[in-house]
N, C-alpha and C. Protein backbone atom coordinates (compact mmCIF):
# COMPACT_ATOMS: atom_id res chain seq x y z
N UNK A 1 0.83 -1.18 0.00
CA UNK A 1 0.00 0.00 0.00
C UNK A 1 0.88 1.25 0.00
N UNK A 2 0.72 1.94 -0.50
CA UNK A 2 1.22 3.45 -1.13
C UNK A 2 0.94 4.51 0.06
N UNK A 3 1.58 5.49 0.68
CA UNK A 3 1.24 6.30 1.64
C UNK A 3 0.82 7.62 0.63
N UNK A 4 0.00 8.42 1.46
CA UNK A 4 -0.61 9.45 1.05
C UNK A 4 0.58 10.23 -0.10
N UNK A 5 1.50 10.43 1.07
CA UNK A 5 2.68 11.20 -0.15
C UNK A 5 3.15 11.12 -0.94
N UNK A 6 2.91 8.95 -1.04
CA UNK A 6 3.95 8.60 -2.81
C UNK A 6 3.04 8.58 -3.52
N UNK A 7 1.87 8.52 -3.39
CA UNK A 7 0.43 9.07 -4.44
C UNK A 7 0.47 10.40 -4.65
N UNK A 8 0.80 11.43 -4.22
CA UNK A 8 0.66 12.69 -4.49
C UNK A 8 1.91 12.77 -5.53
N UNK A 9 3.09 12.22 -5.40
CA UNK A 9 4.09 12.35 -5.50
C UNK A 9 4.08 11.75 -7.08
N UNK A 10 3.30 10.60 -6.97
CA UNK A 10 2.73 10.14 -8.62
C UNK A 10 1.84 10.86 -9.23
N UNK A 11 0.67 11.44 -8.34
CA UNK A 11 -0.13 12.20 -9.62
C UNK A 11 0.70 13.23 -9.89
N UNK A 12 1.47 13.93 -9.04
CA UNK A 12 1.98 14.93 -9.58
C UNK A 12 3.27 14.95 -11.11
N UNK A 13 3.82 13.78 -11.01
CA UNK A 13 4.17 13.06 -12.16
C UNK A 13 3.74 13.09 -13.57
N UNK A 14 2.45 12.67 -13.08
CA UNK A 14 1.84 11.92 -14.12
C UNK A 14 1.01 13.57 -14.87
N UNK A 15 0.69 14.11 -13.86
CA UNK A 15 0.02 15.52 -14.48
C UNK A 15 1.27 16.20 -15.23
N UNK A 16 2.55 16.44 -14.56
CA UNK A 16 3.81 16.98 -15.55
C UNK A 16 4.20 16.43 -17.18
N UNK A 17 3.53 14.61 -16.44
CA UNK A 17 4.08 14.18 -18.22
C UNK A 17 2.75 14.22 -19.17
N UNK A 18 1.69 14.33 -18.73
CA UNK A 18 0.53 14.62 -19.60
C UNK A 18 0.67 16.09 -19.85
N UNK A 19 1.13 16.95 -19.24
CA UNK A 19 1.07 18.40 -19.83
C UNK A 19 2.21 18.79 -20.89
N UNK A 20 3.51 17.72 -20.78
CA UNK A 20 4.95 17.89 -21.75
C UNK A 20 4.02 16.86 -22.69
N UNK A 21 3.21 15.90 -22.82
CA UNK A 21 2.50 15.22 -23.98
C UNK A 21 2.10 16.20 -24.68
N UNK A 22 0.89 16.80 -24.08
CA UNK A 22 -0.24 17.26 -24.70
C UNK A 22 0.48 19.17 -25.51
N UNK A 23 1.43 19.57 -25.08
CA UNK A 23 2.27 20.47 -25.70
C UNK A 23 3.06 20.35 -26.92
N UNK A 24 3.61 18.98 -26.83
CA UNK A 24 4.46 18.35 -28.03
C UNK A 24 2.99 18.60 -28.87
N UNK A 25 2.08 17.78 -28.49
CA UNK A 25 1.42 17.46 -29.81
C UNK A 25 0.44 18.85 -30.17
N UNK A 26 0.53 19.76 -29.40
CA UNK A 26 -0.68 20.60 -29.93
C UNK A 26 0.44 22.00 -30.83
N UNK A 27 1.90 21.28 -30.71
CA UNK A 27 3.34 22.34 -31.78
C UNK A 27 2.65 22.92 -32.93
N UNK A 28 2.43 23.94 -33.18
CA UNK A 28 1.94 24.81 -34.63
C UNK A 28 3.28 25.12 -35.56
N UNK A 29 2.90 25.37 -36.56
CA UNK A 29 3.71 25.52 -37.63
C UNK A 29 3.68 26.69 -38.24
N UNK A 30 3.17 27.27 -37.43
CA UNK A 30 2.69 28.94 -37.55
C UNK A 30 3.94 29.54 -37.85
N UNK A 31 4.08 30.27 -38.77
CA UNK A 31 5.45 31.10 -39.06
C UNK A 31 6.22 30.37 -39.77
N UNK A 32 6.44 28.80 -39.98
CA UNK A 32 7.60 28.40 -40.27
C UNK A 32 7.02 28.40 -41.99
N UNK A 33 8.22 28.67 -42.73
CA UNK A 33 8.50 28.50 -43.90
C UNK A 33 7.64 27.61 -44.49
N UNK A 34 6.82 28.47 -45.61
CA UNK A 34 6.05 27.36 -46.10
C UNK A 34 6.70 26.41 -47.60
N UNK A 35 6.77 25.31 -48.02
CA UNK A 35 7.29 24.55 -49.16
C UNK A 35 6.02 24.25 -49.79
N UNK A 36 6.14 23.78 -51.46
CA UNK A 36 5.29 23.00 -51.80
C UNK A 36 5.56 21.29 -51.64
N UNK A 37 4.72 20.52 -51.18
CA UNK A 37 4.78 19.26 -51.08
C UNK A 37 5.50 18.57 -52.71
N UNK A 38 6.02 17.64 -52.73
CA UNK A 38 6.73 16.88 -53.99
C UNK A 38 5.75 16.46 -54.57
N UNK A 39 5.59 16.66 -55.89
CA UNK A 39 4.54 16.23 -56.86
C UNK A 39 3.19 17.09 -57.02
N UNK A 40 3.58 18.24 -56.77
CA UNK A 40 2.25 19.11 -56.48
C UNK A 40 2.67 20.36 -57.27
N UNK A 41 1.39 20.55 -58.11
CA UNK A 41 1.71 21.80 -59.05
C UNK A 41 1.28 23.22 -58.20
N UNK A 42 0.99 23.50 -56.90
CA UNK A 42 0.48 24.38 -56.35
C UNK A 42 2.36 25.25 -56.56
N UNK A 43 1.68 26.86 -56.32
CA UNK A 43 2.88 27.50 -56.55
C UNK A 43 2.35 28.74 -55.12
N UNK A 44 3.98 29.24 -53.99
CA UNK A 44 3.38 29.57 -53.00
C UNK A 44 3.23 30.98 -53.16
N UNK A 45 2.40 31.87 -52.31
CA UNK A 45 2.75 33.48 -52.70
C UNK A 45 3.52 34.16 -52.54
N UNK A 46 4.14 35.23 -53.29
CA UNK A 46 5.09 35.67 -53.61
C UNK A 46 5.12 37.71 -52.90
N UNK A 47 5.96 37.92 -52.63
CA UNK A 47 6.37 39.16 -52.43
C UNK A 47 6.06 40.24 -53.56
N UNK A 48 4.90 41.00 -53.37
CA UNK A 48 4.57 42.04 -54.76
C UNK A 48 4.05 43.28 -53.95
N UNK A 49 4.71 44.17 -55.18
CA UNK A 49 4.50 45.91 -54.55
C UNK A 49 3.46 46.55 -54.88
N UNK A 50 2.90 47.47 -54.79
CA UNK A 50 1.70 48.53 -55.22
C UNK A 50 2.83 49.37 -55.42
N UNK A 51 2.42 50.22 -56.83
CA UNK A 51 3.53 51.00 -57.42
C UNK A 51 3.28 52.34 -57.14
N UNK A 52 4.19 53.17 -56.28
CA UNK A 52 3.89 54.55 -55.88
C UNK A 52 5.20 54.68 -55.48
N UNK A 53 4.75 55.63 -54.54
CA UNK A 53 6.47 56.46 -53.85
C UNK A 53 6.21 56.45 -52.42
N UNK A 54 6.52 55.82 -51.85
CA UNK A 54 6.90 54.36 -52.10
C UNK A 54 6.53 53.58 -52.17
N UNK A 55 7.00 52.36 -53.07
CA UNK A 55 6.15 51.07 -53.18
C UNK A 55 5.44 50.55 -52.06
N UNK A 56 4.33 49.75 -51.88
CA UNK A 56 4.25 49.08 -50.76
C UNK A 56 3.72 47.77 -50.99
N UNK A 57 3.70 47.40 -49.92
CA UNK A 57 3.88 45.33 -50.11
C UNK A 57 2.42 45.04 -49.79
N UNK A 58 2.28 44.18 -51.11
CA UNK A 58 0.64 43.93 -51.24
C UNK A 58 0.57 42.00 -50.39
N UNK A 59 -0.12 42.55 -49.53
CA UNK A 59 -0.60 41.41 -48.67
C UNK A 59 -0.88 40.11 -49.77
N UNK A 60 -0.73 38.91 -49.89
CA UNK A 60 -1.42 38.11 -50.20
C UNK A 60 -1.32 36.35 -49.98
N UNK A 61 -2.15 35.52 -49.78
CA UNK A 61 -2.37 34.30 -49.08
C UNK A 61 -3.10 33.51 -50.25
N UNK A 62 -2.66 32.34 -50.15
CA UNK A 62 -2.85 31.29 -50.74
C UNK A 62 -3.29 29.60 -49.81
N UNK A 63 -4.36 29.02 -50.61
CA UNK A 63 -4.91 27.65 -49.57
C UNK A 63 -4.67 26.94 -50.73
N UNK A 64 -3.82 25.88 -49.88
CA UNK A 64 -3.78 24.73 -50.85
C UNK A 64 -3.45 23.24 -50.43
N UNK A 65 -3.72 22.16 -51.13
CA UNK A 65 -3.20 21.10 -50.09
C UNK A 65 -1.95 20.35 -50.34
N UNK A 66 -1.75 21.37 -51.52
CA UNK A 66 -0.31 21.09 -51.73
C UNK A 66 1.03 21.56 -51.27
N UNK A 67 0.73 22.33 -50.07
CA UNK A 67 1.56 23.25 -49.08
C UNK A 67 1.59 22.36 -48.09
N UNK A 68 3.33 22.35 -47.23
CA UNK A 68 3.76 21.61 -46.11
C UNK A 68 3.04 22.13 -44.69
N UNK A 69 2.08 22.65 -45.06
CA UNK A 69 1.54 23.54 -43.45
C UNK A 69 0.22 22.52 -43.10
N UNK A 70 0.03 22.78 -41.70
CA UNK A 70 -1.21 21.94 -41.29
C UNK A 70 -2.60 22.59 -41.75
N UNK A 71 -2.59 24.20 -41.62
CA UNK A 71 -3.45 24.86 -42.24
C UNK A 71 -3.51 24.69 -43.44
N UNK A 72 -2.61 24.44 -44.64
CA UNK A 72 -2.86 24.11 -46.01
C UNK A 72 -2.39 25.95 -46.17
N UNK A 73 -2.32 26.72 -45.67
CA UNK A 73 -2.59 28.10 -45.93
C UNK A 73 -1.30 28.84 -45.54
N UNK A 74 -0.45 29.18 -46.64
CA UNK A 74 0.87 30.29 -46.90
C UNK A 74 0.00 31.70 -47.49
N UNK A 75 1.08 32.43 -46.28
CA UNK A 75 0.95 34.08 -46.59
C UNK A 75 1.99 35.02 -46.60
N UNK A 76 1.79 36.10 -47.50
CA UNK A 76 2.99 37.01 -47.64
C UNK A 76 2.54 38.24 -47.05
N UNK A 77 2.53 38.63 -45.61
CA UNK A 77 2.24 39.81 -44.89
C UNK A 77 3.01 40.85 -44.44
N UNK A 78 2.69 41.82 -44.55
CA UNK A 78 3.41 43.26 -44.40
C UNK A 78 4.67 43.21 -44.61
N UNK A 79 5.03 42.86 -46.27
CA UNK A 79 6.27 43.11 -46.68
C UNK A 79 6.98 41.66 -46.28
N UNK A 80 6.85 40.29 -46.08
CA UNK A 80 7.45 39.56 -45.59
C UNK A 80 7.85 38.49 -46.85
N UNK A 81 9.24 38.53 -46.60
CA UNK A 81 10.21 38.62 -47.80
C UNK A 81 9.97 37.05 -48.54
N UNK A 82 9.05 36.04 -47.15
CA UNK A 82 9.32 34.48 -47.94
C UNK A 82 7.85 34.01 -47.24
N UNK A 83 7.18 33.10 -48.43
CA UNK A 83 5.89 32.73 -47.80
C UNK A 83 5.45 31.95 -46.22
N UNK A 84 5.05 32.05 -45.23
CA UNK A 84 5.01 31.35 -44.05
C UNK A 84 3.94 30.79 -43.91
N UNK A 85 3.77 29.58 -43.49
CA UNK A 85 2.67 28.72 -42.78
C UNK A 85 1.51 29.72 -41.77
N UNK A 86 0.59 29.37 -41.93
CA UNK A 86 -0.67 30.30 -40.91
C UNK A 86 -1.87 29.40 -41.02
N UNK A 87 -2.92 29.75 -40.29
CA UNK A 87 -3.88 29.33 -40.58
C UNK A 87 -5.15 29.99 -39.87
N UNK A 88 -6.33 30.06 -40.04
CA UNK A 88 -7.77 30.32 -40.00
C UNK A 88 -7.50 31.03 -38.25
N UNK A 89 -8.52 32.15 -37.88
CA UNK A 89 -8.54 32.23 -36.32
C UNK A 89 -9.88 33.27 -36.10
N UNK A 90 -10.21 33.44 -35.31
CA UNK A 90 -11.21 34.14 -35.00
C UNK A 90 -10.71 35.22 -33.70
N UNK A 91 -10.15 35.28 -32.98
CA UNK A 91 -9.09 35.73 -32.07
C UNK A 91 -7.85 35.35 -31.96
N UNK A 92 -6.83 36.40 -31.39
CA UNK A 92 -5.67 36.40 -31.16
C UNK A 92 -5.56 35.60 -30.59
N UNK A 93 -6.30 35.02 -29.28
CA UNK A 93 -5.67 33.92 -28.70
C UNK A 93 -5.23 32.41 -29.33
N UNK A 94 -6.36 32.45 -30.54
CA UNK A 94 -6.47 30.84 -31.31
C UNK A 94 -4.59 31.19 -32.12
N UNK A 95 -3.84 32.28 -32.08
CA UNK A 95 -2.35 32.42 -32.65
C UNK A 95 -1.18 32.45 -31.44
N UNK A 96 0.07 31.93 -31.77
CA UNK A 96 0.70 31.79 -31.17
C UNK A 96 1.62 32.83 -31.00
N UNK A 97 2.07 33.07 -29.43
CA UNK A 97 2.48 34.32 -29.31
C UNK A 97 3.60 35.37 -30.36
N UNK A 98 3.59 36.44 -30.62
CA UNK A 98 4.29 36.92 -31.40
C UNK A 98 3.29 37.41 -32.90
N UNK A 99 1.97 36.79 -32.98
CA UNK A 99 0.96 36.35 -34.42
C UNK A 99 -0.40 37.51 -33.60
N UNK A 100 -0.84 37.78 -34.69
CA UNK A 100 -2.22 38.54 -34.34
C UNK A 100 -3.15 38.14 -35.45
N UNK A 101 -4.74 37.92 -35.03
CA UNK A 101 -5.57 37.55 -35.63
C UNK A 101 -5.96 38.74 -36.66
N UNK A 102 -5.95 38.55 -37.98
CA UNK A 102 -6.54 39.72 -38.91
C UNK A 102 -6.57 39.29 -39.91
N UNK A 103 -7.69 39.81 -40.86
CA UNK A 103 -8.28 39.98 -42.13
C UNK A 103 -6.61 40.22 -43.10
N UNK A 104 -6.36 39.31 -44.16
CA UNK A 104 -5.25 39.25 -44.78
C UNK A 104 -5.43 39.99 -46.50
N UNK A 105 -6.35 40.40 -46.55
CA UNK A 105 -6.61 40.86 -47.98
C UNK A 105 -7.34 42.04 -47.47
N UNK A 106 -7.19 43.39 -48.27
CA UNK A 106 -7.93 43.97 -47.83
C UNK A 106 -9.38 44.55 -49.22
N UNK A 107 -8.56 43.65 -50.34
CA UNK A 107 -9.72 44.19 -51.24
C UNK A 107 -9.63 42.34 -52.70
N UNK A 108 -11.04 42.07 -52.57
CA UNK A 108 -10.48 41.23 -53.79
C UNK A 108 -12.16 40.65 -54.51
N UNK A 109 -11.94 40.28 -55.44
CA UNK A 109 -12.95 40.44 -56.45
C UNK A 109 -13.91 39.41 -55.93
N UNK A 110 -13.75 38.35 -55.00
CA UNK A 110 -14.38 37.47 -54.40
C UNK A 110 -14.62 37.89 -52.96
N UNK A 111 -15.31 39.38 -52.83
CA UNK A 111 -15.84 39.50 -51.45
C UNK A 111 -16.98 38.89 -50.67
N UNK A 112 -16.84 38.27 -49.67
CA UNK A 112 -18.43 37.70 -49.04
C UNK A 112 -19.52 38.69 -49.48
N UNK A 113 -19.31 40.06 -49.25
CA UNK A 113 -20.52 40.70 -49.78
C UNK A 113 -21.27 40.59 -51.34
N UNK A 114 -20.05 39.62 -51.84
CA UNK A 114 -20.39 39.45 -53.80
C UNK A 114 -20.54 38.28 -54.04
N UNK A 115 -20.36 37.25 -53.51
CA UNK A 115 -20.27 36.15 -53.82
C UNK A 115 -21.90 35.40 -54.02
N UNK A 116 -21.88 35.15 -55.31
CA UNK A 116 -23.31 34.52 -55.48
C UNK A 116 -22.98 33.20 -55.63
N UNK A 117 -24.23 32.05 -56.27
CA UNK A 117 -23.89 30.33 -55.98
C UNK A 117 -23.09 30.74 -57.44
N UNK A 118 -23.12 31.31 -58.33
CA UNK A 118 -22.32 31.18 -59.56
C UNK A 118 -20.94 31.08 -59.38
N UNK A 119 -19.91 29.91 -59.60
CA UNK A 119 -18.52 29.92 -59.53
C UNK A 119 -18.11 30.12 -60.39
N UNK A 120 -16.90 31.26 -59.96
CA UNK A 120 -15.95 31.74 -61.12
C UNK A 120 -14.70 31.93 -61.48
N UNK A 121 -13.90 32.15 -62.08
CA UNK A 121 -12.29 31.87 -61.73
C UNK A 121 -12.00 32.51 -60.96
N UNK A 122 -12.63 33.88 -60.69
CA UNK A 122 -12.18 34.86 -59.71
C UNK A 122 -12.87 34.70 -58.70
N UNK A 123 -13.77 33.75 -58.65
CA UNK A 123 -14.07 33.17 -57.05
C UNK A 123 -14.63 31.96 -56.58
N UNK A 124 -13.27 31.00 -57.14
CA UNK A 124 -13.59 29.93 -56.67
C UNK A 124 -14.10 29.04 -55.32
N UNK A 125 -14.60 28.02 -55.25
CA UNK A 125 -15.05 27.48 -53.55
C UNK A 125 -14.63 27.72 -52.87
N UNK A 126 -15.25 28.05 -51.60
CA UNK A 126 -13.86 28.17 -50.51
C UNK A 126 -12.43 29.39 -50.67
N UNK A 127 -12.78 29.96 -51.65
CA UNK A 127 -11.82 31.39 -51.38
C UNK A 127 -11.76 32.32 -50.53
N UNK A 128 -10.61 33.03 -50.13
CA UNK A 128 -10.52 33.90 -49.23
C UNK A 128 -10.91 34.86 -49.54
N UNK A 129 -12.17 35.24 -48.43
CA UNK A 129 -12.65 36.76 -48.57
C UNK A 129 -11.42 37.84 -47.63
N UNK A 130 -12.18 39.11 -47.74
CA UNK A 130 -11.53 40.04 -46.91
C UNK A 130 -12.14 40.05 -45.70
N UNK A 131 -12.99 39.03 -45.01
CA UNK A 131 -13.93 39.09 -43.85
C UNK A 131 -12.88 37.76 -43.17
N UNK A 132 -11.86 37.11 -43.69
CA UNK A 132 -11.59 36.22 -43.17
C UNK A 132 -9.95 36.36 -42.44
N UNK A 133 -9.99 35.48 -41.12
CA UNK A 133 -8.69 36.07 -40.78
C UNK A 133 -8.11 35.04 -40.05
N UNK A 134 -6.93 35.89 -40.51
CA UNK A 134 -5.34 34.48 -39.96
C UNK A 134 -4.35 35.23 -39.59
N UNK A 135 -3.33 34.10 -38.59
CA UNK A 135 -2.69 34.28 -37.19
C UNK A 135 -1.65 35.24 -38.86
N UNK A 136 -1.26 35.98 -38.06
CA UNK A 136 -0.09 37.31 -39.07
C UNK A 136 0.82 37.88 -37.95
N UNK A 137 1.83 38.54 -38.64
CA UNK A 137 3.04 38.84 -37.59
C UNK A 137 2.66 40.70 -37.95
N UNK A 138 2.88 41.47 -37.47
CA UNK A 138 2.39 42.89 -37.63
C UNK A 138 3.08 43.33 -38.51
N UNK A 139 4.94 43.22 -38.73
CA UNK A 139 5.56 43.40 -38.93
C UNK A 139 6.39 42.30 -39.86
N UNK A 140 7.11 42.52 -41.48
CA UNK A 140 7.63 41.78 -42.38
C UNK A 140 8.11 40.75 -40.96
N UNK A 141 7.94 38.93 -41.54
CA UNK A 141 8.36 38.25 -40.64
C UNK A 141 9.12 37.39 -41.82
N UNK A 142 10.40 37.11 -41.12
CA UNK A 142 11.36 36.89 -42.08
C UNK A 142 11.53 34.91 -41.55
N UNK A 143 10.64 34.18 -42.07
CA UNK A 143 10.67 33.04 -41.49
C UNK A 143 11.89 31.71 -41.76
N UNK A 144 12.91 32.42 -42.81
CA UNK A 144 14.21 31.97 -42.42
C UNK A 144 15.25 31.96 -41.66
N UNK A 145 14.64 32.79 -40.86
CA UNK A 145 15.82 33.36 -39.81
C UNK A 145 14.86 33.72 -38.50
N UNK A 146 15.46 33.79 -37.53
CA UNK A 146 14.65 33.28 -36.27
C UNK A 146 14.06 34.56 -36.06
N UNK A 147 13.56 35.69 -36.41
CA UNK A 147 13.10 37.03 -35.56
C UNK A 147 11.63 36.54 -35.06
């Protein structure tokens, strides 16, 4: 029989290694470098300017399931030089620290307010409106290099 203290002494154990479990497995991929999977014609988004004085860096995100991310979903946000893994959120908290929840497009021909049952190239199933939002870094996030 076990005394009061080597039972405490086990749950307390057992609660440390269920909380180092359940951390490993809930790891996001948020930020990290997104690839296309081998054998997949998907192509990821790319770094593009709005032409003025000065240029500025046009937001844009891509879903696909041919991307190495769990979200399926690479984005190029505020100037950020290489596509990164993200995915879907409704609040900041559903992103991991350093990420803020926000609307990633701010204008595009497939707005929820336009979208009828008619599908079209410019707004296929399941496209990203400007009503929709994912974990983003505020600031160009350079996901080859640790910032």
């Amino acid at each position: 029989m076990r005394s009061p203290f080597m039972r405490r002494i086990l749950t307390a154990a057992l609660l440390v290694f269920a909380g180092v479990w359940a951390n490993a497995c809930n790891k996001s991929d948020i930020g990290e470098c997104c690839e296309v999977l081998p054998g997949n014609p998907a192509t990821l988004p790319e770094l593009e300017y709005r032409p003025g004085t000065p240029p500025s860096p046009i937001d844009n995100i891509k879903i696909d399931p041919g991307f190495n991310c769990d979200g399926l979903a690479c984005v190029v946000y505020a100037g950020s030089p290489a596509a990164y893994c993200t995915q879907e959120c409704e609040f900041d908290d559903n992103c991991p620290k350093g990420f803020s929840c926000l609307p990633v497009l701010e204008s595009q021909a497939c707005d929820e307010d336009h979208v009828t049952e008619e599908i079209t190239d410019d707004c296929p199933p399941g496209a990203v409106t400007t009503k929709d939002k994912f974990c983003v870094k505020l600031s160009a996030h350079d996901c080859r290099t640790s910032d």
